[in-house]
Protein backbone atom coordinates (compact mmCIF):
# COMPACT_ATOMS: atom_id res chain seq x y z
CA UNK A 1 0.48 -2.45 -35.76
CA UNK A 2 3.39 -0.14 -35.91
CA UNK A 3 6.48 -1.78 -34.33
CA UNK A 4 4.89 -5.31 -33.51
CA UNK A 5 6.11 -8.18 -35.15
CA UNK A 6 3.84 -11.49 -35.58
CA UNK A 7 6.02 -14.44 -33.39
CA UNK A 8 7.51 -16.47 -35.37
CA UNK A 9 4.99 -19.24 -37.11
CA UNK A 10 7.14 -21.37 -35.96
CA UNK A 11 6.96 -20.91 -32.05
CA UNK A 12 4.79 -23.57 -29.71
CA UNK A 13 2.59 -20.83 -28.18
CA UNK A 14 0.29 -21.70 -31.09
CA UNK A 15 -0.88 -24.94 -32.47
CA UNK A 16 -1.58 -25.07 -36.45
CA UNK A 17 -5.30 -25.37 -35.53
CA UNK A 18 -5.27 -22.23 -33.57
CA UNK A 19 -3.35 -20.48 -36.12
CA UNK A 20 -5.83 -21.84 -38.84
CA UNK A 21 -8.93 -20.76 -36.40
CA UNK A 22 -7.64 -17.41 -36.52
CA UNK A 23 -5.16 -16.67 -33.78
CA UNK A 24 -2.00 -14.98 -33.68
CA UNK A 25 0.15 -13.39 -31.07
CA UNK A 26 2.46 -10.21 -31.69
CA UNK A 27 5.44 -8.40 -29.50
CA UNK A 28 5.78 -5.00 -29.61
CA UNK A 29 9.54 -3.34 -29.45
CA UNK A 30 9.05 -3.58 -26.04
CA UNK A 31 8.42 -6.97 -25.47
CA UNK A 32 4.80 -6.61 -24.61
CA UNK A 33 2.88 -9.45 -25.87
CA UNK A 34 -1.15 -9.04 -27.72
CA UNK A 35 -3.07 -11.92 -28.67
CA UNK A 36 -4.90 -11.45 -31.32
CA UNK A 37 -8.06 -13.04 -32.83
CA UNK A 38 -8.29 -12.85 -36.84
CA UNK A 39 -6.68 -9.46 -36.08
CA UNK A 40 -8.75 -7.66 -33.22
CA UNK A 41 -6.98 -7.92 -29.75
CA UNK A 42 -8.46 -10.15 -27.49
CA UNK A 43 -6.06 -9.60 -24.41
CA UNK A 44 -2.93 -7.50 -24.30
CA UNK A 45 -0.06 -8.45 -21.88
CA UNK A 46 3.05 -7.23 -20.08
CA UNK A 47 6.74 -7.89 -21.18
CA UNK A 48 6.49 -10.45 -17.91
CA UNK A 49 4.16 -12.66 -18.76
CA UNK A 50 5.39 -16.59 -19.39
CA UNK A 51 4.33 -18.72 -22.25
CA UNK A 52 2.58 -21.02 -19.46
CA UNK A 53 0.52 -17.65 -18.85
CA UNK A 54 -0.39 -17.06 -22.65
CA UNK A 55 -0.99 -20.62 -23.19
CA UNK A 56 -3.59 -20.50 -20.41
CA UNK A 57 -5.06 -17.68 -21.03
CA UNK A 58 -5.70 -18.69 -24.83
CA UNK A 59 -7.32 -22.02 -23.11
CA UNK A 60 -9.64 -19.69 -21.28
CA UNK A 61 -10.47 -17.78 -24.20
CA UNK A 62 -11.40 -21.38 -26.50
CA UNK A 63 -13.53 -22.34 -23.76
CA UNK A 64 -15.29 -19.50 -23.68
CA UNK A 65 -16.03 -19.56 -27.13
CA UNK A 66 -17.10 -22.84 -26.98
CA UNK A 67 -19.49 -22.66 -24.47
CA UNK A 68 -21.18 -19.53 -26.12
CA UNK A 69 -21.68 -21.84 -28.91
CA UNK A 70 -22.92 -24.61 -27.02
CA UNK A 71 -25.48 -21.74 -25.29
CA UNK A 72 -27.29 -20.73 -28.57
């Protein structure tokens, strides 16, 4: 992950629980944002994308997890 930095642990994008169930979110140097899933990328985005977006997106990507859970 050459020139990304994790965002801060401190930042709202992430609750504690999603940090604990693995997820992170880095920034490149040129502001392009990855979210990240005990280290593999699970969706890579654009230096314009809001935290509303992320935080959606991250919502999207729970409840799929959840219902391929619920499936087996």
């Amino acid at each position: 992950m050459s020139g990304e930095q994790e965002v801060d642990s401190g930042d709202s994008l992430l609750t504690s629980e999603e940090r604990a169930n693995g997820f992170s979110i880095v920034v490149d140097d040129r502001h392009n944002t990855t979210l990240l899933k005990w280290g593999k990328p699970v969706a890579w985005f654009s230096a314009t994308v809001t935290g509303e977006v992320l935080r959606e997106f991250l919502e999207l990507v729970k409840d799929c997890e959840r219902n391929a859970k619920g499936a087996m």
